[in-house]
Protein backbone atom coordinates (compact mmCIF):
# COMPACT_ATOMS: atom_id res chain seq x y z
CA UNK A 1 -87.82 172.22 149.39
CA UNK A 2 -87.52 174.30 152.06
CA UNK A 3 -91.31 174.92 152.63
CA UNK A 4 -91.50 171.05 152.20
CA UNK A 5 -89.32 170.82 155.16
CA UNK A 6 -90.92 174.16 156.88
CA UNK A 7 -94.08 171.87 156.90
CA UNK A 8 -92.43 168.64 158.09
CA UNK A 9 -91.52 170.83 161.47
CA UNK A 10 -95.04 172.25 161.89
CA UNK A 11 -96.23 168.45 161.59
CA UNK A 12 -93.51 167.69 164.03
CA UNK A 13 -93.78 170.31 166.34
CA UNK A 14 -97.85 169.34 166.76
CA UNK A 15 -97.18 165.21 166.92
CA UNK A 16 -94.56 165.85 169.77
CA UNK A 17 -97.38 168.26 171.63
CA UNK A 18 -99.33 164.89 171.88
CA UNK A 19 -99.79 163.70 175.19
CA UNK A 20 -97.49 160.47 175.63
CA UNK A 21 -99.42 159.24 179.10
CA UNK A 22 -101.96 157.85 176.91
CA UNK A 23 -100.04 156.22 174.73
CA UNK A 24 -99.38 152.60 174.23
CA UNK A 25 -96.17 150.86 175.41
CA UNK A 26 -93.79 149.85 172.63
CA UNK A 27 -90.10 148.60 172.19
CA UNK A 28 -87.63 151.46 173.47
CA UNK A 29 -84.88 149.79 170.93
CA UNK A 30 -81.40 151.11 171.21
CA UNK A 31 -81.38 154.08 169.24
CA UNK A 32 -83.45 157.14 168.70
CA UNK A 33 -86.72 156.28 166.35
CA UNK A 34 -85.77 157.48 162.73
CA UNK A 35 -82.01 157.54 163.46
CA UNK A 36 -81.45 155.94 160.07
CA UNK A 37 -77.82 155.80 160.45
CA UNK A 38 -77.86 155.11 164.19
CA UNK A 39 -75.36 157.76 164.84
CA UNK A 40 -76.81 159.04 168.34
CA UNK A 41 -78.56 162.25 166.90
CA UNK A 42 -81.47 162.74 165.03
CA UNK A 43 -81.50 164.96 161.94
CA UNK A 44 -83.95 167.45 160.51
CA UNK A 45 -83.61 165.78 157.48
CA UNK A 46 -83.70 161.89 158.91
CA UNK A 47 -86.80 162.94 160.69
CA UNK A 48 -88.40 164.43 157.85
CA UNK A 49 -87.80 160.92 155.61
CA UNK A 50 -89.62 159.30 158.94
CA UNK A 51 -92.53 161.89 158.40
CA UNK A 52 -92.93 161.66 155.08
CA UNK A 53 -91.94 157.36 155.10
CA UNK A 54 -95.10 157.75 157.33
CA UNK A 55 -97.41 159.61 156.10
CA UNK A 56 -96.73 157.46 152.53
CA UNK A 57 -96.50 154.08 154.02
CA UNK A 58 -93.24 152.91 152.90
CA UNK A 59 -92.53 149.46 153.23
CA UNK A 60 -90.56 150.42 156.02
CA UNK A 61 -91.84 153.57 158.49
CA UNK A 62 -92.05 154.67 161.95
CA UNK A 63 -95.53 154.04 163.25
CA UNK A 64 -97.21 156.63 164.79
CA UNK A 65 -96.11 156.03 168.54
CA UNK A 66 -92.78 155.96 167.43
CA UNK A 67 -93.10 159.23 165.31
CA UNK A 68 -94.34 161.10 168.28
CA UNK A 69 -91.20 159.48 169.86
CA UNK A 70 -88.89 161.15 167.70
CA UNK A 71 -90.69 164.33 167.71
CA UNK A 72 -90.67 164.76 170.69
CA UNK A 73 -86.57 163.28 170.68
CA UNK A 74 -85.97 166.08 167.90
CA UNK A 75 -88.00 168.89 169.97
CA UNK A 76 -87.03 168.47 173.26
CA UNK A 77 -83.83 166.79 173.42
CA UNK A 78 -82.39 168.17 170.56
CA UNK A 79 -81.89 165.25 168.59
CA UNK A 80 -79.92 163.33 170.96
CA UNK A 81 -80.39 160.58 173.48
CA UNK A 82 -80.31 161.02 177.24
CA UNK A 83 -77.19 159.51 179.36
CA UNK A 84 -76.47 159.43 183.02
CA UNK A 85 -73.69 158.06 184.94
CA UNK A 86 -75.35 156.00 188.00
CA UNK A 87 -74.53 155.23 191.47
CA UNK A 88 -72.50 152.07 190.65
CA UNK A 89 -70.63 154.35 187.66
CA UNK A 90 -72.44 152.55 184.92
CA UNK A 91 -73.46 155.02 181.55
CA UNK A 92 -77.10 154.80 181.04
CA UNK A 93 -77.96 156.11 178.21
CA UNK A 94 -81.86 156.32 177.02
CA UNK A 95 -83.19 157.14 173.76
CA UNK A 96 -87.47 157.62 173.54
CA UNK A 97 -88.84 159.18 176.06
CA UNK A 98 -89.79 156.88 179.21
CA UNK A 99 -93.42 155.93 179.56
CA UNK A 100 -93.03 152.74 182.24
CA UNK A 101 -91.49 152.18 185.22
CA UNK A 102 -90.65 149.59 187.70
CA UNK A 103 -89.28 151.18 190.99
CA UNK A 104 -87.64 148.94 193.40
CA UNK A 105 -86.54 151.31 196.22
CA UNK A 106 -88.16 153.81 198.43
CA UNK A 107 -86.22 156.59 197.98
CA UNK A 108 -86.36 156.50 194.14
CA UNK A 109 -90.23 156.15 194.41
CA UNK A 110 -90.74 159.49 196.40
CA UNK A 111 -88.64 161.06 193.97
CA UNK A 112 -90.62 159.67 191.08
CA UNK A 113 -93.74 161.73 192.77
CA UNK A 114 -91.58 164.84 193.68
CA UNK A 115 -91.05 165.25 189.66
CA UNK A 116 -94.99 163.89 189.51
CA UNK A 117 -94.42 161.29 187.04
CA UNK A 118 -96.10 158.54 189.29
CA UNK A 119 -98.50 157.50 186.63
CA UNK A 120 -95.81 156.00 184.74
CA UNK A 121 -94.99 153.24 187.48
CA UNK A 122 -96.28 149.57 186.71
CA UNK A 123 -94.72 147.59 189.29
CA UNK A 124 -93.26 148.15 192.62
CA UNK A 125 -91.35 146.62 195.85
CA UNK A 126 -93.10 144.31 197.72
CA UNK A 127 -90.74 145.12 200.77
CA UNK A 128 -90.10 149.06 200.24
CA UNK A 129 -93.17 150.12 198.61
CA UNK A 130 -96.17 148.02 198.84
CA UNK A 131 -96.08 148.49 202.64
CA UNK A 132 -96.22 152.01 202.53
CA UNK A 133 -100.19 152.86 201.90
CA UNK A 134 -100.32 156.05 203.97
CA UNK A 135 -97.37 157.58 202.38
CA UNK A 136 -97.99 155.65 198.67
CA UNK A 137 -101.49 155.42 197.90
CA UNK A 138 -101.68 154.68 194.50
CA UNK A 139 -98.45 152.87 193.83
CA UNK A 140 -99.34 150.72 196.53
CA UNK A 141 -101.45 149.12 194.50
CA UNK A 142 -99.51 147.96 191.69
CA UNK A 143 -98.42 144.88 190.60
CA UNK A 144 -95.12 143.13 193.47
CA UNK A 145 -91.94 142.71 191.56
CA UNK A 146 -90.19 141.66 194.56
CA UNK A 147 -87.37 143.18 197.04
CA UNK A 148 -84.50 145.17 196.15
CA UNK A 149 -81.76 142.32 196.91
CA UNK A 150 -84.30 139.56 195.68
CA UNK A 151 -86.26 141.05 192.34
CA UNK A 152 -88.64 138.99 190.60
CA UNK A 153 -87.00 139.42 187.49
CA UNK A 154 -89.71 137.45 185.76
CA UNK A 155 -92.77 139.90 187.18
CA UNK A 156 -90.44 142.21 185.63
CA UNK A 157 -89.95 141.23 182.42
CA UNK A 158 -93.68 140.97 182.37
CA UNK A 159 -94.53 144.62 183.00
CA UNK A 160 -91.87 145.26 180.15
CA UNK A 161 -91.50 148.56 181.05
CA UNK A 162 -88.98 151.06 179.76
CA UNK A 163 -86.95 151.46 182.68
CA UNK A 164 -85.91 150.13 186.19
CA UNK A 165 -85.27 152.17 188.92
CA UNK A 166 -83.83 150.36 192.14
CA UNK A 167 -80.72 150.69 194.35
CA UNK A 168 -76.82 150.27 194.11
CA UNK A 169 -75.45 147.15 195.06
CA UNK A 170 -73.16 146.41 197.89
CA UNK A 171 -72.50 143.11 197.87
CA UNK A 172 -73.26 139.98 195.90
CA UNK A 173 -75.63 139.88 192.89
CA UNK A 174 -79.35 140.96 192.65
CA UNK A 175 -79.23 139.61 189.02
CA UNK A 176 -80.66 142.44 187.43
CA UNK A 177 -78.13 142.71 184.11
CA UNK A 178 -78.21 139.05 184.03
CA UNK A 179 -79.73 138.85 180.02
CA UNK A 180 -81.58 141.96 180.59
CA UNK A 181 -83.44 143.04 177.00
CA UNK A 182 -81.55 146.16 175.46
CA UNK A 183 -84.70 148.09 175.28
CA UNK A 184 -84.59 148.06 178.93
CA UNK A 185 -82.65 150.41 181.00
CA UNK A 186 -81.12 149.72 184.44
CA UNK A 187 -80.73 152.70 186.74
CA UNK A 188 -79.21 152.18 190.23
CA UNK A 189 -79.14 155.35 192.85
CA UNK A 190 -78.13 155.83 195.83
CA UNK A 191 -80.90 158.15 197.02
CA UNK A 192 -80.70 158.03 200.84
CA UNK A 193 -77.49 160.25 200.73
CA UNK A 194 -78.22 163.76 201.87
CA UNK A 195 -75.38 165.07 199.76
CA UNK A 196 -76.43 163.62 196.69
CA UNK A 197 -80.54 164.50 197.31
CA UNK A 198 -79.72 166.95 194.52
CA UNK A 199 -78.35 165.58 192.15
CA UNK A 200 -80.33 162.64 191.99
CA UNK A 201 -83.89 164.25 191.93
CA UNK A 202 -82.23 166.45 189.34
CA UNK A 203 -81.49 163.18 187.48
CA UNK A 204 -84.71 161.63 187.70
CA UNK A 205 -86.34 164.97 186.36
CA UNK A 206 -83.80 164.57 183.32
CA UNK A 207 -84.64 160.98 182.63
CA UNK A 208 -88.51 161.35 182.84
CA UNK A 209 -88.44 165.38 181.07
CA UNK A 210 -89.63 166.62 184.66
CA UNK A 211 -86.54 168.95 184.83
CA UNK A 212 -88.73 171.72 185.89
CA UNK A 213 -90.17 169.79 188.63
CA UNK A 214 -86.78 168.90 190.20
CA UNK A 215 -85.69 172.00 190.05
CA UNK A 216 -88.90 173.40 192.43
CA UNK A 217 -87.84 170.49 195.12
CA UNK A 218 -84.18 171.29 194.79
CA UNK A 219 -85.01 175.51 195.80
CA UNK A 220 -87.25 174.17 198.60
CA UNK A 221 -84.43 171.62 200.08
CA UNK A 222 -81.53 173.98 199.25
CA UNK A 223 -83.69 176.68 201.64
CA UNK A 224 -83.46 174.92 204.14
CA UNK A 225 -79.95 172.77 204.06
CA UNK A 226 -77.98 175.35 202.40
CA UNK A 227 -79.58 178.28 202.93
CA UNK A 228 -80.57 177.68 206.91
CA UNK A 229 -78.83 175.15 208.57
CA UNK A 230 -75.42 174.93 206.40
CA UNK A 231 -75.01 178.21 206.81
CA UNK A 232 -75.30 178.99 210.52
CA UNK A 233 -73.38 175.94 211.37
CA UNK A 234 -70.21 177.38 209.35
CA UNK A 235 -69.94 180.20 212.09
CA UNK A 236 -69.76 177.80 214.72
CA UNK A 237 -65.70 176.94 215.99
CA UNK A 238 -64.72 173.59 215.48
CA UNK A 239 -64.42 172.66 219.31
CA UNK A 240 -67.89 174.37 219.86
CA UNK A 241 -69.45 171.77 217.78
CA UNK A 242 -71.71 169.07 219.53
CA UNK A 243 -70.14 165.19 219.67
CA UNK A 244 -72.78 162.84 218.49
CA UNK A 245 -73.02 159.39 218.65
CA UNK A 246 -75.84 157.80 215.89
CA UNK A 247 -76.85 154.16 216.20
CA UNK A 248 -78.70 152.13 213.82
CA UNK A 249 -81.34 150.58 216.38
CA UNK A 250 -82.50 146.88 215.85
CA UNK A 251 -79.80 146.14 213.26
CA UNK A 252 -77.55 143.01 213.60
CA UNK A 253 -77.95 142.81 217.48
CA UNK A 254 -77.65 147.20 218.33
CA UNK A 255 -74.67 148.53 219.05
CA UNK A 256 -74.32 149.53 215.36
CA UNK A 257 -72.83 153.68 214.59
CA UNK A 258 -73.22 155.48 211.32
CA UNK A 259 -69.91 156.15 210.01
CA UNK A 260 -67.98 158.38 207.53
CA UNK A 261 -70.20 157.76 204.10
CA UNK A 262 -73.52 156.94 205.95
CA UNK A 263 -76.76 158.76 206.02
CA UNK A 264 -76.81 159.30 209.17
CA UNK A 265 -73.27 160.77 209.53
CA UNK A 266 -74.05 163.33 206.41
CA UNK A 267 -77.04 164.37 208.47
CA UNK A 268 -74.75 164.99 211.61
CA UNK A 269 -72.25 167.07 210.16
CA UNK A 270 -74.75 169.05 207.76
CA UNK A 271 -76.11 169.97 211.17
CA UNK A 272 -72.78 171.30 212.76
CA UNK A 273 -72.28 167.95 214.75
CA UNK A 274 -69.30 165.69 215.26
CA UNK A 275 -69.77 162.24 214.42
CA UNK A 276 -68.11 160.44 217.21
CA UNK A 277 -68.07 156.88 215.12
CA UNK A 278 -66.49 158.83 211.69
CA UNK A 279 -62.94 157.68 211.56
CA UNK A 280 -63.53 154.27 213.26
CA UNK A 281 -62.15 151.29 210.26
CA UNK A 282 -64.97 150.06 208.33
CA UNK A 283 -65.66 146.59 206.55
CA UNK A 284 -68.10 146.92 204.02
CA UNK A 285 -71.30 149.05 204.80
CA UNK A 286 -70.70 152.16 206.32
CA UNK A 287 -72.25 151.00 209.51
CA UNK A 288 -69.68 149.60 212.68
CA UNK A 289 -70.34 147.57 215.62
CA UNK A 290 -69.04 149.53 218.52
CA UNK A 291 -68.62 148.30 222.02
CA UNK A 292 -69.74 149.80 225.66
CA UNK A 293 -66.52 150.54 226.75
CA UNK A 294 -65.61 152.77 223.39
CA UNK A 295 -69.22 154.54 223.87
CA UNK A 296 -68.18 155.36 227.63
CA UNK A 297 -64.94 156.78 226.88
CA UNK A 298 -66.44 158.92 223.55
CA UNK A 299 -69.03 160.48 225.98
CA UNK A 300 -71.21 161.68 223.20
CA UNK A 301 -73.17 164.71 224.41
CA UNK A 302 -76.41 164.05 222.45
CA UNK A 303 -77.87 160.22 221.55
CA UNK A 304 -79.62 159.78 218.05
CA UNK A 305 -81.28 156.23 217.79
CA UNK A 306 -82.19 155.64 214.27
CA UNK A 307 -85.04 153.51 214.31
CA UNK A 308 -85.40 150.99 211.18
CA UNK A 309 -87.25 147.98 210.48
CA UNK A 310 -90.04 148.74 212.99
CA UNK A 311 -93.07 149.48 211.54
CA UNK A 312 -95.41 149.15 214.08
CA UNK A 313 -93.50 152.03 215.96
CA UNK A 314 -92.99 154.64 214.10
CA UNK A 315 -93.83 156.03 210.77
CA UNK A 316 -96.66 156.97 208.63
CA UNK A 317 -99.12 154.27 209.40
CA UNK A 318 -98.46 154.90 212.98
CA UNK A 319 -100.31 157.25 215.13
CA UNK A 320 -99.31 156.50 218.68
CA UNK A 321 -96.17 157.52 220.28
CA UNK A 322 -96.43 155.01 223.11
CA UNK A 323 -94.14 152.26 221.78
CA UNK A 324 -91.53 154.80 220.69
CA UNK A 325 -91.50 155.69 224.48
CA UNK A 326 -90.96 152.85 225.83
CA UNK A 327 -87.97 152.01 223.61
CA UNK A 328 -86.21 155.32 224.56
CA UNK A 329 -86.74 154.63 227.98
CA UNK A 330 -85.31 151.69 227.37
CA UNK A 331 -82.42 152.99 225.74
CA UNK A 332 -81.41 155.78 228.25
CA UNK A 333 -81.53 152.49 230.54
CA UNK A 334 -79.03 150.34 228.94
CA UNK A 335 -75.84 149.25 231.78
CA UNK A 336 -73.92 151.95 231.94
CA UNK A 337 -75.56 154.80 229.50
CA UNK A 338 -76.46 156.70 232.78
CA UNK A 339 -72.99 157.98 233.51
CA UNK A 340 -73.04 159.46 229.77
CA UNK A 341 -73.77 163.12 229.53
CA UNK A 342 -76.08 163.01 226.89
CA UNK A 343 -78.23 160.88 228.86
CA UNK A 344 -77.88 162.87 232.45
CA UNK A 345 -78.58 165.81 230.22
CA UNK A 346 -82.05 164.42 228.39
CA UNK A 347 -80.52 164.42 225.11
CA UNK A 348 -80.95 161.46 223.50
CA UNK A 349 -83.22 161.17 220.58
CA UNK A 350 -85.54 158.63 218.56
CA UNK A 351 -85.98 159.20 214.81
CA UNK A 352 -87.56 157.03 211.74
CA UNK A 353 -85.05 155.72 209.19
CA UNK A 354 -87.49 157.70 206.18
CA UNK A 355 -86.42 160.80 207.89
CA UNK A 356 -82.62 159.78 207.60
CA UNK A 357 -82.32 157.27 204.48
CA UNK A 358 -84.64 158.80 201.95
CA UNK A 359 -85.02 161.61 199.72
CA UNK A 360 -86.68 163.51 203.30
CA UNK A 361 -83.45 163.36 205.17
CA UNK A 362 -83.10 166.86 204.55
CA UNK A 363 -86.13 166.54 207.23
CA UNK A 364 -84.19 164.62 209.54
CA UNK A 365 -81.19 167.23 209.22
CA UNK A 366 -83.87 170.08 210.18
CA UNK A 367 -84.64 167.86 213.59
CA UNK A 368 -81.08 167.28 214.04
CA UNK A 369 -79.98 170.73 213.60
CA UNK A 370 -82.22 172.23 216.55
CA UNK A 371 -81.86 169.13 219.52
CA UNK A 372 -78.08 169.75 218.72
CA UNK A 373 -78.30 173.49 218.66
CA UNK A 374 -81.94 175.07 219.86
CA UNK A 375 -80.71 178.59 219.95
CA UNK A 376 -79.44 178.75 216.76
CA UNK A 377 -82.33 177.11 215.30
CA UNK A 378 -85.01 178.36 217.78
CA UNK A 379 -87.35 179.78 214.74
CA UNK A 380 -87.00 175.89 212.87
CA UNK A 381 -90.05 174.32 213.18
CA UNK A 382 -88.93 170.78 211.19
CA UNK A 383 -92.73 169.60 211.70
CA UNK A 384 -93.73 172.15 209.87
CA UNK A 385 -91.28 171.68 207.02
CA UNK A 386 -92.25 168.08 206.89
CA UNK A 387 -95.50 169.07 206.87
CA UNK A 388 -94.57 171.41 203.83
CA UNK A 389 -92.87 168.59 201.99
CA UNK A 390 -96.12 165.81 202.36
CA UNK A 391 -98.35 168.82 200.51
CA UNK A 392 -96.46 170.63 198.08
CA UNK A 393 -94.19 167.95 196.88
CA UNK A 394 -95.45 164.75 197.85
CA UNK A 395 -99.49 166.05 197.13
CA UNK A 396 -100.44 163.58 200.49
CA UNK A 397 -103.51 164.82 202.68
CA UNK A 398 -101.98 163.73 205.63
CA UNK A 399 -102.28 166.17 208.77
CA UNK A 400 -99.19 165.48 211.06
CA UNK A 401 -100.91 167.11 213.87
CA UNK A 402 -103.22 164.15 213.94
CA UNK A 403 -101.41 161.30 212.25
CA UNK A 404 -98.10 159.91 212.35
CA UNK A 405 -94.75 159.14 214.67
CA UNK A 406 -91.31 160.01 213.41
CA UNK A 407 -89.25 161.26 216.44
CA UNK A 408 -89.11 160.91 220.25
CA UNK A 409 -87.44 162.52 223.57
CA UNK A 410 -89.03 162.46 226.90
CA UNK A 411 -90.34 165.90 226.81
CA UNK A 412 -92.32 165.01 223.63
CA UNK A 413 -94.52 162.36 225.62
């Protein structure tokens, strides 16, 4: 008996070695393949019975899909499913190894192709992704499932794929869960956190068996966050630090500061900064209307202008700076903004929103690290860590010495 079962594992051990990228899609169920008694944990012995239920066609046997399934459920997960706790502290729990995707967010996607596991995305964003043919390529051509806040749940249910990827909720009701099948799992992340950048590239390695992957990104963003900025900022006295004031540009009218639990605050105090808008109440979003009068009396010593929803200014598909300058010299000329110091001083700064709400703000902390401090960080080139990011993590041939605009202060022009 125990050669019998010797030989099951060699059998095993060479189905699970099968690539899975070629094979075809079929129901993820809700328990392991050949979990007989559905117990959450497959045995040596249930996935022998599978083998041999297989290999003698029983009336009722794994087909062979599903037996490279558990193999590979047996091998590399030791015999147990995969669970996560998500952004909106829901358990997701998988059990087969994930072969489709549909990813509704932008941040989630560029994870997908830090951990390389691109080719197992079937449908995309129509607002978030779709757009984005510099910087997505490939999944720029796949099938529209709709926005984040408005899915087309239908498209979705289509594609049938194993898992969906999109973002947490804030408010209301995307209708996601609403009579979603079982065999699909729902995944919501909150990726554009630079706090939780970790973490939840570490998670999407787990989910898709990329853990090796996310842990090569991690060591290249904990370099630089940790390891760089983090760690010269700590030396710096608390009334030394720089007071920053960090508007969301274009959204609901201007006036509009990142506050405690934003993206842009995160990236202001990772890079030794006070966030003049932290403590102020919030309702909702961490994002507050401010008025003129508060901004005047704060005095902020640098400006950051986050620029979002502007496509034809800024980002990847953009290669000239020349609307970016006009809308900082704009800015600098708003009433009253010429008695601030951060504007008499030429501090005030343009960046994209995919350098501060993304897996890459740990790029936008690199910028914002050296216009608050350029001493300190005089031997920080953040071009060239973008630059090191697009090739060895996001495999783009895209030069940024010739092609794209993500930040803006007079002396750049």
């Amino acid at each position: 008996m125990k050669k019998t079962i010797s030989n099951l594992l060699i059998m095993t051990l060479l189905v699970s070695c099968v690539s899975l990228a070629i094979l075809p899609l079929v129901a993820a169920g809700i328990s392991i393949p050949g979990d007989a008694d559905e117990n959450d944990e497959l045995t040596e012995g249930e996935l022998a019975d599978a083998i041999l239920s297989h290999v003698y066609e029983r009336e009722e046997h794994l087909e062979l899909d599903e037996l490279r399934d558990a193999a590979h459920v047996y091998v590399r997960w030791k015999g147990k499913p995969k669970t996560i706790v998500d952004a909106m502290n829901r358990t997701v729990t998988i059990y087969k190894p994930v072969k489709t995707m549909v990813v509704l967010t932008y941040p989630v996607a560029e994870a997908i192709k830090i951990v390389k596991a691109e080719s197992g995305v079937v449908g995309v964003s129509d607002g978030h992704i779709l757009p984005k043919t510099a910087f997505f390529p490939i999944l720029s051509e796949l099938p529209d499932v709709g926005t984040p806040p408005n899915p087309d749940k239908e498209e979705i249910l289509k594609l049938n794929p194993d898992i969906i990827f999109t973002g947490r909720i804030l408010g209301g009701n995307d209708g996601l869960e609403d009579n979603l099948p079982a065999k699909i799992a729902l995944v919501r992340w909150d990726m554009g956190r630079l706090e939780r950048i970790t973490a939840n590239v570490n998670h999407v390695g787990y989910l898709l068996d990329k853990e090796d992957k996310a842990k090569e990104f991690c060591d290249f963003y904990e370099k630089y966050i940790d390891e760089t900025i983090k760690q010269r900022v700590s030396k710096i006295p608390e009334e030394d630090k720089v007071r920053v004031y960090i508007e969301m540009e274009g959204h609901q009218g201007g006036n509009m500061a990142f506050a405690n639990g934003s993206s842009g605050h995160e990236i202001c105090v990772a890079a030794g900064g006070i966030n003049i808008a932290a403590d102020l109440p919030l309702y909702g979003a961490p994002i507050v209307r401010v008025e003129k009068e508060w901004l005047m009396k704060e005095g902020p010593e640098v400006i950051i202008i986050v620029v979002t929803g502007r496509p034809d200014l800024c980002g990847y598909e953009v290669d000239d700076p020349k609307e970016m300058k006009e809308l900082w010299e704009d800015a600098v000329k708003r009433p009253g903004w010429e008695n601030l110091s951060a504007v008499r001083n030429n501090r005030v700064y343009l960046i994209h929103k995919d350098l501060v709400g993304s897996t890459a703000n740990f790029i936008g902390a690199t910028y914002v690290a050296k216009w608050l401090y350029p001493e300190k960080f005089s031997d920080l080139n953040p071009k060239a860590v973008h630059q090191e990011y697009l090739t060895n993590f996001q495999r783009l041939n895209y030069n940024l010495d010739e092609h794209g605009v993500f930040v803006y202060h007079k002396e750049d022009s």
